[in-house]
PDB file of N, CA and C in Angstrom:
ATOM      1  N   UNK A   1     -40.852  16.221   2.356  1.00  0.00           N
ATOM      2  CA  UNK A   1     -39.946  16.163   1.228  1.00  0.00           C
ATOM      3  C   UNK A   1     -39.330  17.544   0.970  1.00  0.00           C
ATOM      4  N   UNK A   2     -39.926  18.854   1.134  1.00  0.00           N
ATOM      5  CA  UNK A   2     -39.927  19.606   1.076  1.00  0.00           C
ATOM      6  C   UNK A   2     -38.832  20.477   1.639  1.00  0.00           C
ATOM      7  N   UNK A   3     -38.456  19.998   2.917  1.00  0.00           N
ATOM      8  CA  UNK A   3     -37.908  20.391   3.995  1.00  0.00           C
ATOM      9  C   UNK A   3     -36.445  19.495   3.835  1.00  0.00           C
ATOM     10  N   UNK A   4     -36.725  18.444   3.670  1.00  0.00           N
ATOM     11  CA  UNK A   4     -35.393  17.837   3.064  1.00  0.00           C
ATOM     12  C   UNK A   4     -34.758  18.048   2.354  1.00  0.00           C
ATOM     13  N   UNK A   5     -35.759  19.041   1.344  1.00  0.00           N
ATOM     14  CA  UNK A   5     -34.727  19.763  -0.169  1.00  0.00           C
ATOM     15  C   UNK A   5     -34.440  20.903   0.422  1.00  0.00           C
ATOM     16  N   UNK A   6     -34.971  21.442   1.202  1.00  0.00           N
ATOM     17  CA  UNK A   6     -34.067  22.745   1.919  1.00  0.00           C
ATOM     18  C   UNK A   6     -33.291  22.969   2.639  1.00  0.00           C
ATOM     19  N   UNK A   7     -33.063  21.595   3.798  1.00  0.00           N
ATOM     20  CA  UNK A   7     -31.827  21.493   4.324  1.00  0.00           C
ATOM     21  C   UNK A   7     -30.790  21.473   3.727  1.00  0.00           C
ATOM     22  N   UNK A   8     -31.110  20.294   2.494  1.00  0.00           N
ATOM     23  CA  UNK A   8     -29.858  20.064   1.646  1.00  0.00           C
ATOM     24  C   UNK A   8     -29.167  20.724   1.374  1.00  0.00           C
ATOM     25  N   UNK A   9     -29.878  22.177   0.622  1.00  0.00           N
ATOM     26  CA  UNK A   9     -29.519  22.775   0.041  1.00  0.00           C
ATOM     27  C   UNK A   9     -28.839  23.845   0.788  1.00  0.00           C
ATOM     28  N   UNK A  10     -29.158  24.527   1.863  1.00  0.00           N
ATOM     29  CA  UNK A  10     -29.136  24.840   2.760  1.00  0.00           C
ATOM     30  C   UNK A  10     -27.645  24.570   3.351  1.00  0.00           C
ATOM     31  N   UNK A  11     -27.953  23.201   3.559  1.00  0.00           N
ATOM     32  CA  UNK A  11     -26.017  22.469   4.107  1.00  0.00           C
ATOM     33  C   UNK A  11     -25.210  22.731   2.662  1.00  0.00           C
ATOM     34  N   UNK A  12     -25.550  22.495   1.565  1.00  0.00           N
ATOM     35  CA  UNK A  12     -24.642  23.003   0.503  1.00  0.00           C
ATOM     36  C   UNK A  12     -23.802  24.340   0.626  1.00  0.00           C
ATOM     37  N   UNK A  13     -25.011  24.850   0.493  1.00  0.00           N
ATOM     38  CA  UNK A  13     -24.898  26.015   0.510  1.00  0.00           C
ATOM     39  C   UNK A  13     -23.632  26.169   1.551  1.00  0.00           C
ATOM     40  N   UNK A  14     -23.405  25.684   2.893  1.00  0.00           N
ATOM     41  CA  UNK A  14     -23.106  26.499   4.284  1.00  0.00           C
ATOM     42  C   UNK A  14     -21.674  26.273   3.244  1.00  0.00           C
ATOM     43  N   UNK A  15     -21.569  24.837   3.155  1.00  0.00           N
ATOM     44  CA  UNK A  15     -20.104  24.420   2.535  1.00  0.00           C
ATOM     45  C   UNK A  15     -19.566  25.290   1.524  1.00  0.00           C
ATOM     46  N   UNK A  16     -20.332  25.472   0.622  1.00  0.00           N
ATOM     47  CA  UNK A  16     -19.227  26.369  -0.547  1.00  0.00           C
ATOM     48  C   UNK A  16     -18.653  27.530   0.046  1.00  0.00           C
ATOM     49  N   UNK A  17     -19.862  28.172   0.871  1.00  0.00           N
ATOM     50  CA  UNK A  17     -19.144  29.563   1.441  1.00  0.00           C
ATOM     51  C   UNK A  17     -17.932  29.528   2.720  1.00  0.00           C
ATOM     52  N   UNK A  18     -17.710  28.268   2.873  1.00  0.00           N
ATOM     53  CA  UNK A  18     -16.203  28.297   3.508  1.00  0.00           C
ATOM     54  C   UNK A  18     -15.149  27.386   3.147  1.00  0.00           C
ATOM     55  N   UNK A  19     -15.428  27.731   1.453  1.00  0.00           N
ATOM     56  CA  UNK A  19     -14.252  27.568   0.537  1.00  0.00           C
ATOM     57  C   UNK A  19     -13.491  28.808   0.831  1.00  0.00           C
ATOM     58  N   UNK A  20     -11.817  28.527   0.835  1.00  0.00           N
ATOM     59  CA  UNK A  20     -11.280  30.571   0.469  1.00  0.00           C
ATOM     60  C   UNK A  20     -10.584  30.398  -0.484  1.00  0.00           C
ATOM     61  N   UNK A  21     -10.746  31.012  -1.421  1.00  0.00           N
ATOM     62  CA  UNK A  21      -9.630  31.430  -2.423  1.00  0.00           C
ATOM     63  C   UNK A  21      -8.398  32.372  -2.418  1.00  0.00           C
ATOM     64  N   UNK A  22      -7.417  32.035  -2.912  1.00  0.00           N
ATOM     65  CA  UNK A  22      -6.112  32.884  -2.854  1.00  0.00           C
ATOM     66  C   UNK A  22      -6.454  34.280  -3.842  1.00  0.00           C
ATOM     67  N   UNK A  23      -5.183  34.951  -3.690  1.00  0.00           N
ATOM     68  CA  UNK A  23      -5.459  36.088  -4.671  1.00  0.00           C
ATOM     69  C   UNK A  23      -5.482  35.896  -5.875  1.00  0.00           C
ATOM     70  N   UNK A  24      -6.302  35.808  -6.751  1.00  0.00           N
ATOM     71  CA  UNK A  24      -6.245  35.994  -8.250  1.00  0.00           C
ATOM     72  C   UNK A  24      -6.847  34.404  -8.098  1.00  0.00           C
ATOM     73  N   UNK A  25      -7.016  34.006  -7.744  1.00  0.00           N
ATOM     74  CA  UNK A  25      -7.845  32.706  -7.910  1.00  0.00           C
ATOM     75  C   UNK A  25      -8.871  32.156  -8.492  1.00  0.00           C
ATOM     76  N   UNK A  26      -9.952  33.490  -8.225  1.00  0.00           N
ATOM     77  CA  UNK A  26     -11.221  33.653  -8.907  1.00  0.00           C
ATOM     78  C   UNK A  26     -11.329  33.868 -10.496  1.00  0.00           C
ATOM     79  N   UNK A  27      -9.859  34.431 -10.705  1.00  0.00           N
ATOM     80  CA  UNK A  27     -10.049  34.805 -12.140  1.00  0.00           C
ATOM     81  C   UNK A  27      -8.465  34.520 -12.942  1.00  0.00           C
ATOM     82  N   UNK A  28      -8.627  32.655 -12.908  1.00  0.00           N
ATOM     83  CA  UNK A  28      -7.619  32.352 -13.575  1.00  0.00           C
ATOM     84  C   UNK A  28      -6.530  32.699 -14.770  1.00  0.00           C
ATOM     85  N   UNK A  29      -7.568  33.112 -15.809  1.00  0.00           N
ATOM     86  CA  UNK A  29      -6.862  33.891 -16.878  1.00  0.00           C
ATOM     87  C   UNK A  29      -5.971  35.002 -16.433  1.00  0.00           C
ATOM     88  N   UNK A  30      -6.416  35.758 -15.592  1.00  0.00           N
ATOM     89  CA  UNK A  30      -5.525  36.506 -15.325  1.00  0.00           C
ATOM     90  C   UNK A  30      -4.446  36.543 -13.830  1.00  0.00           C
ATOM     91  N   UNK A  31      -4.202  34.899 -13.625  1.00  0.00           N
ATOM     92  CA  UNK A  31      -3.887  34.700 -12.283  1.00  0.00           C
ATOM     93  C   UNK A  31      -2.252  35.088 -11.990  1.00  0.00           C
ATOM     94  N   UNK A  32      -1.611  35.447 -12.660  1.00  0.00           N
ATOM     95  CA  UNK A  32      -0.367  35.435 -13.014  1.00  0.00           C
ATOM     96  C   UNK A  32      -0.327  36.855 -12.865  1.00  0.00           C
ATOM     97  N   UNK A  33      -0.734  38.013 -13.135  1.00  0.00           N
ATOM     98  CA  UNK A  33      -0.960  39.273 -12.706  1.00  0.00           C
ATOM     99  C   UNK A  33      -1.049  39.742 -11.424  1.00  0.00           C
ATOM    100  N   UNK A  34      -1.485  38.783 -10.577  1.00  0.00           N
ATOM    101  CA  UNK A  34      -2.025  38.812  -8.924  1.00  0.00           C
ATOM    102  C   UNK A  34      -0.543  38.393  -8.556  1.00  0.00           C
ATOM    103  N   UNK A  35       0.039  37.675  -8.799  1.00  0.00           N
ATOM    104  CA  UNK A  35       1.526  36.779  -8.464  1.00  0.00           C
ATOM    105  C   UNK A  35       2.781  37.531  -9.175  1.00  0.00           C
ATOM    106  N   UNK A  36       3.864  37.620  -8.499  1.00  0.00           N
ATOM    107  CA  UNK A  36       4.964  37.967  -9.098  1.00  0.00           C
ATOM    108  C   UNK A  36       5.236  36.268  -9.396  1.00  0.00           C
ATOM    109  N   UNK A  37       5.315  36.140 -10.973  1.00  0.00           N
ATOM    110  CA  UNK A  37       5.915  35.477 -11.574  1.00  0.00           C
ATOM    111  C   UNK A  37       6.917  35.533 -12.728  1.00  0.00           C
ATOM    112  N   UNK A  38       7.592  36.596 -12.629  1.00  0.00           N
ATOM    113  CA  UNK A  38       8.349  37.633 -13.283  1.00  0.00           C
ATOM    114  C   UNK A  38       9.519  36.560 -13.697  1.00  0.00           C
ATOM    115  N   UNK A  39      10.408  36.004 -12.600  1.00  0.00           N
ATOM    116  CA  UNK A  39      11.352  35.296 -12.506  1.00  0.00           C
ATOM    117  C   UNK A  39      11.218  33.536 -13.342  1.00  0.00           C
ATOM    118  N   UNK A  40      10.071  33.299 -13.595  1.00  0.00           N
ATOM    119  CA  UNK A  40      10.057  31.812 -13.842  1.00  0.00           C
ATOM    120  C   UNK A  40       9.550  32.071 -15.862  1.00  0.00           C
ATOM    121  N   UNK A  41      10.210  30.736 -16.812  1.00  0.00           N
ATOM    122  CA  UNK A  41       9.607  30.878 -17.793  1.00  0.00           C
ATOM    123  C   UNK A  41       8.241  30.944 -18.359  1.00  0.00           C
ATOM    124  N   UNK A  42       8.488  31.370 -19.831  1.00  0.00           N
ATOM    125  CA  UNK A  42       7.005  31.016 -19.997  1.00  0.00           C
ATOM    126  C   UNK A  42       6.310  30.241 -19.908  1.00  0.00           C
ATOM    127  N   UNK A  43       7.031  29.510 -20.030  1.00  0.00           N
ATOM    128  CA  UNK A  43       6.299  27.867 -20.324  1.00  0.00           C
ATOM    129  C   UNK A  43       5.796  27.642 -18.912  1.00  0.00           C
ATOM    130  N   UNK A  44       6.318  27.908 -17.533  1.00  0.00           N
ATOM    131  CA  UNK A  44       5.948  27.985 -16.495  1.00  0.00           C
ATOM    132  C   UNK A  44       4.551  28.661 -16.254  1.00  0.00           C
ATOM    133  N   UNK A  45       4.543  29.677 -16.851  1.00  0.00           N
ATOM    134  CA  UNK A  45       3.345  30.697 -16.282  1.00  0.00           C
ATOM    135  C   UNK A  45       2.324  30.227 -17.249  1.00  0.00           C
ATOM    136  N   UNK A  46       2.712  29.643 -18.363  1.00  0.00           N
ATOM    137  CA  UNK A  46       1.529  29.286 -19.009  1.00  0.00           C
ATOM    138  C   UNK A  46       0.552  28.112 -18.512  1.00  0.00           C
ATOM    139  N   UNK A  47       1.573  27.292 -18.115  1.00  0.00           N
ATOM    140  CA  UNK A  47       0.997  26.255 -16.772  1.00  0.00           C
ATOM    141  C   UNK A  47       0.317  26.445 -15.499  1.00  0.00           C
ATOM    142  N   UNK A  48       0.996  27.574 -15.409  1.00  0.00           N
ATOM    143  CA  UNK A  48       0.661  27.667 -14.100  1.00  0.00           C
ATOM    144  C   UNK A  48      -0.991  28.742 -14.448  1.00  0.00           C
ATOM    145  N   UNK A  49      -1.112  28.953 -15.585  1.00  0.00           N
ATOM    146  CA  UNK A  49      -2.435  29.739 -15.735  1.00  0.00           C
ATOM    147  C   UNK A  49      -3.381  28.303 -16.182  1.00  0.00           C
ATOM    148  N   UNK A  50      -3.145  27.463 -17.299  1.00  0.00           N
ATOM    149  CA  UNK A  50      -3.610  26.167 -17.231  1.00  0.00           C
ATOM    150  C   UNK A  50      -3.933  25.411 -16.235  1.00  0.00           C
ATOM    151  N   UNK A  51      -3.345  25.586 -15.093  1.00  0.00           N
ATOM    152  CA  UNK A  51      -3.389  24.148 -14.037  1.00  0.00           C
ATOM    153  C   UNK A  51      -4.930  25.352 -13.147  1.00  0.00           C
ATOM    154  N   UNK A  52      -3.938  26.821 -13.523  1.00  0.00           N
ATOM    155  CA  UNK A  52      -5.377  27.466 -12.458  1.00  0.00           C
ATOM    156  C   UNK A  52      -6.855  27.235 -12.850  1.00  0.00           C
ATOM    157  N   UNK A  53      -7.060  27.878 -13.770  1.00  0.00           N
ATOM    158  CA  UNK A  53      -8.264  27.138 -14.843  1.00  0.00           C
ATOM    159  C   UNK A  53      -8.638  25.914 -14.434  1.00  0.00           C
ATOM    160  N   UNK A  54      -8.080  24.638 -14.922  1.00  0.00           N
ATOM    161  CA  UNK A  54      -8.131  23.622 -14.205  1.00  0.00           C
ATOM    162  C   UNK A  54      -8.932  23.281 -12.635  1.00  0.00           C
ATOM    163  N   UNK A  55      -8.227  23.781 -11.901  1.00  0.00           N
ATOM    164  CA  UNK A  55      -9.088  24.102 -10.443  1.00  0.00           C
ATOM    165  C   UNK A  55     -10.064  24.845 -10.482  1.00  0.00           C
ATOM    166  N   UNK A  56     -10.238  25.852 -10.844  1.00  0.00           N
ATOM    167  CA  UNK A  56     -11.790  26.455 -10.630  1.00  0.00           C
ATOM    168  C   UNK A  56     -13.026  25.704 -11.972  1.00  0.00           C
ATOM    169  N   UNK A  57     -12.667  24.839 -12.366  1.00  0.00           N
ATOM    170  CA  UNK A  57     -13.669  23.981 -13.343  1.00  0.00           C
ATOM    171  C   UNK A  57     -14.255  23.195 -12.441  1.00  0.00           C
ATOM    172  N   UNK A  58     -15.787  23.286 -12.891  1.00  0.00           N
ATOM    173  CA  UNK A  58     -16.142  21.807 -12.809  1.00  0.00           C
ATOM    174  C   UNK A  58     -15.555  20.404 -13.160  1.00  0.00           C
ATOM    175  N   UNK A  59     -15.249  20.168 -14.523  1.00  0.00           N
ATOM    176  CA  UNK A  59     -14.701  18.782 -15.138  1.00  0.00           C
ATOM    177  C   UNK A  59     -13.264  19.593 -15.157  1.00  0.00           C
ATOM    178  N   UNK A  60     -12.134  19.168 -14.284  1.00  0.00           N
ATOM    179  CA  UNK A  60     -11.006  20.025 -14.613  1.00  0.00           C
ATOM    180  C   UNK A  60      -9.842  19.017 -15.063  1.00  0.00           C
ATOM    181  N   UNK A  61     -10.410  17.610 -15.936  1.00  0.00           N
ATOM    182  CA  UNK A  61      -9.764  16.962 -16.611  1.00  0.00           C
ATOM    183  C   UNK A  61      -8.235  16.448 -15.975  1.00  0.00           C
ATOM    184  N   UNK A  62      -7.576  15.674 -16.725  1.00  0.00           N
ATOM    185  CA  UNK A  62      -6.186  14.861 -16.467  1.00  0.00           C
ATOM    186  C   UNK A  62      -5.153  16.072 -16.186  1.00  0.00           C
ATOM    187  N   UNK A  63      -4.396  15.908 -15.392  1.00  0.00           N
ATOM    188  CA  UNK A  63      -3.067  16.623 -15.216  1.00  0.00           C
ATOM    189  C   UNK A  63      -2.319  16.015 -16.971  1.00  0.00           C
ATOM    190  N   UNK A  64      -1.812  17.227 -16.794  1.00  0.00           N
ATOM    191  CA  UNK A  64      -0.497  16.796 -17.919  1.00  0.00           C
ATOM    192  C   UNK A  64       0.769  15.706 -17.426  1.00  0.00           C
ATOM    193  N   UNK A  65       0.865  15.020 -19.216  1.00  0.00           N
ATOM    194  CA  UNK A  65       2.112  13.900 -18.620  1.00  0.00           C
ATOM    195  C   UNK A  65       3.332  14.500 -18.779  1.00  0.00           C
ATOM    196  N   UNK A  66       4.319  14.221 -18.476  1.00  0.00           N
ATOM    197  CA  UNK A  66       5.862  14.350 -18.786  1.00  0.00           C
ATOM    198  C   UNK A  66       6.108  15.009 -17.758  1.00  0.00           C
ATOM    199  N   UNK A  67       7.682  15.778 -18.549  1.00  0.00           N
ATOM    200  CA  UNK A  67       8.065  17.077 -17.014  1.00  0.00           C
ATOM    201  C   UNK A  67       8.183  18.110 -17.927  1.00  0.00           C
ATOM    202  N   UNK A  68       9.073  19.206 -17.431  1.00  0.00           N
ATOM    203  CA  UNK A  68       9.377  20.295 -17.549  1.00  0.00           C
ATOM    204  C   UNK A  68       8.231  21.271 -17.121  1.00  0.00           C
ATOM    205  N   UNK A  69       8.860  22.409 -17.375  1.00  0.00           N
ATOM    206  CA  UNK A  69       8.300  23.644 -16.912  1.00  0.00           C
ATOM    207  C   UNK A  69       7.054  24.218 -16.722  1.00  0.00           C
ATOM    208  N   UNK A  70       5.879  22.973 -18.534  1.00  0.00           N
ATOM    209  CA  UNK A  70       4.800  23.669 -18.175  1.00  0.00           C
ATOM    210  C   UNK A  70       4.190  22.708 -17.230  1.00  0.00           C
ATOM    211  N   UNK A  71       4.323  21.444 -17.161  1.00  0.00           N
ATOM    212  CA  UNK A  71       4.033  20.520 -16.193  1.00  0.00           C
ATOM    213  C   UNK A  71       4.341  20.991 -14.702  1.00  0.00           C
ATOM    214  N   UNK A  72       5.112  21.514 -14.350  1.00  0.00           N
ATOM    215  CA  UNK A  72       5.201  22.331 -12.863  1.00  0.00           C
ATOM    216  C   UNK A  72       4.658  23.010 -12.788  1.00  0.00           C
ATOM    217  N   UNK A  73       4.799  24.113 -13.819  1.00  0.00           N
ATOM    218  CA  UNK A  73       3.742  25.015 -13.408  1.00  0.00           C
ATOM    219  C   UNK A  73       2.305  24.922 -13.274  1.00  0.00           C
ATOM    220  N   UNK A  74       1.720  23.841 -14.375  1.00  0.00           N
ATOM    221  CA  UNK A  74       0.474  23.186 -14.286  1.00  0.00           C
ATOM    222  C   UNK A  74      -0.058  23.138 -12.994  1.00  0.00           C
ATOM    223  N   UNK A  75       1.231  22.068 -12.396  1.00  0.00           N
ATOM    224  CA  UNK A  75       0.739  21.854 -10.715  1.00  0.00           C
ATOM    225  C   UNK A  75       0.382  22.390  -9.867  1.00  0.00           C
ATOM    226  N   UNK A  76       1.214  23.669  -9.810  1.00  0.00           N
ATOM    227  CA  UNK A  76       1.183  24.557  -8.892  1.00  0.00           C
ATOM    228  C   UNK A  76       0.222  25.399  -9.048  1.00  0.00           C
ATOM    229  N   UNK A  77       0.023  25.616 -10.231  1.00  0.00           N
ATOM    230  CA  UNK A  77      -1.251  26.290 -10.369  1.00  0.00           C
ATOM    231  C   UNK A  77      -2.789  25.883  -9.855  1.00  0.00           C
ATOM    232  N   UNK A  78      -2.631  24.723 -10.289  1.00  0.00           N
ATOM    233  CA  UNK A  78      -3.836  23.773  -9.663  1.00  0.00           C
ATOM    234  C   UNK A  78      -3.628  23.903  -8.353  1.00  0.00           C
ATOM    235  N   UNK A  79      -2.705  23.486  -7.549  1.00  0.00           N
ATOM    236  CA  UNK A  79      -2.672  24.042  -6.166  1.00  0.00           C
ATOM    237  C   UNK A  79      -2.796  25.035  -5.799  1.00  0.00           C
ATOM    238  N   UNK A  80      -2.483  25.886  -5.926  1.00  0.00           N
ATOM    239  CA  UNK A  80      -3.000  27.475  -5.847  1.00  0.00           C
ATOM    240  C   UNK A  80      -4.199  27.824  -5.776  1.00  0.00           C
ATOM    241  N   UNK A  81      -4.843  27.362  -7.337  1.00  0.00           N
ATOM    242  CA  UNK A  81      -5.816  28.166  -6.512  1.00  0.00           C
ATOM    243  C   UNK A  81      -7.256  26.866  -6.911  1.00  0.00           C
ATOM    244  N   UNK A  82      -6.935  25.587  -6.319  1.00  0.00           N
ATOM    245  CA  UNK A  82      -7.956  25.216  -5.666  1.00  0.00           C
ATOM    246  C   UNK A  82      -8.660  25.484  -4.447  1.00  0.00           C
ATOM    247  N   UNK A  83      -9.911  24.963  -4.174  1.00  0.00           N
ATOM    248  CA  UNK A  83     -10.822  25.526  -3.195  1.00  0.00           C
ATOM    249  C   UNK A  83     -10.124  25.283  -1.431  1.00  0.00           C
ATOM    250  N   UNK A  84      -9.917  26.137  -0.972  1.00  0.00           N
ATOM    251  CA  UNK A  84      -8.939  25.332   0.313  1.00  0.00           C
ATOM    252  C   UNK A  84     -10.150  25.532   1.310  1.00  0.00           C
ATOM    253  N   UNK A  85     -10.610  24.431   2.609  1.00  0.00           N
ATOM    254  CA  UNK A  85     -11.590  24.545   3.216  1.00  0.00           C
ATOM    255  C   UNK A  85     -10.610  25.526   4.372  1.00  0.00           C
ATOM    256  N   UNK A  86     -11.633  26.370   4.930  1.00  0.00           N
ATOM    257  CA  UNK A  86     -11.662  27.178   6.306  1.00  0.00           C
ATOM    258  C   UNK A  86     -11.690  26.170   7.449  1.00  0.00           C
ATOM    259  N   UNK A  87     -10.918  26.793   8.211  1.00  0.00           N
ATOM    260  CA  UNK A  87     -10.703  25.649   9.764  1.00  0.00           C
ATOM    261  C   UNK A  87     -11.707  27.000  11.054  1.00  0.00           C
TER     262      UNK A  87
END
């Protein structure tokens, strides 16, 4: 039994560590600092710091409904800097 909880953990383990994160990924709040996002609104970057957050959560809840700006940026943020596997 013993040995089964250590493989497990073990194979867990191998997996998280060939997650990669982008720049500023690790530290959503300030992910927008790592990125020239100079050019896009606020409402954009505020999303796009929301959607990052979002991805590095455990429970990282419903996407936002509607459109505009903070809804894109939401997205992209979440894309950004979710966990991307290593090939």
């Amino acid at each position: 039994m013993r040995r089964t909880v250590l493989l497990l953990l073990i194979l867990a383990g191998g997996c998280a560590s060939n997650d990669q994160l982008r720049p500023g990924a690790d530290r959503p709040a300030s992910v927008t600092s790592s990125l020239n996002l100079s050019g896009f609104p606020p409402e954009f970057r505020r999303g796009f710091t929301d959607g990052c957050s979002a991805a590095r959560s455990i429970f990282p809840g419903a996407r936002p409904k509607g459109e505009g700006q903070y809804v894109a940026g939401w997205q992209d943020g979440f894309d950004y800097c979710k966990a991307r596997a290593s090939n």
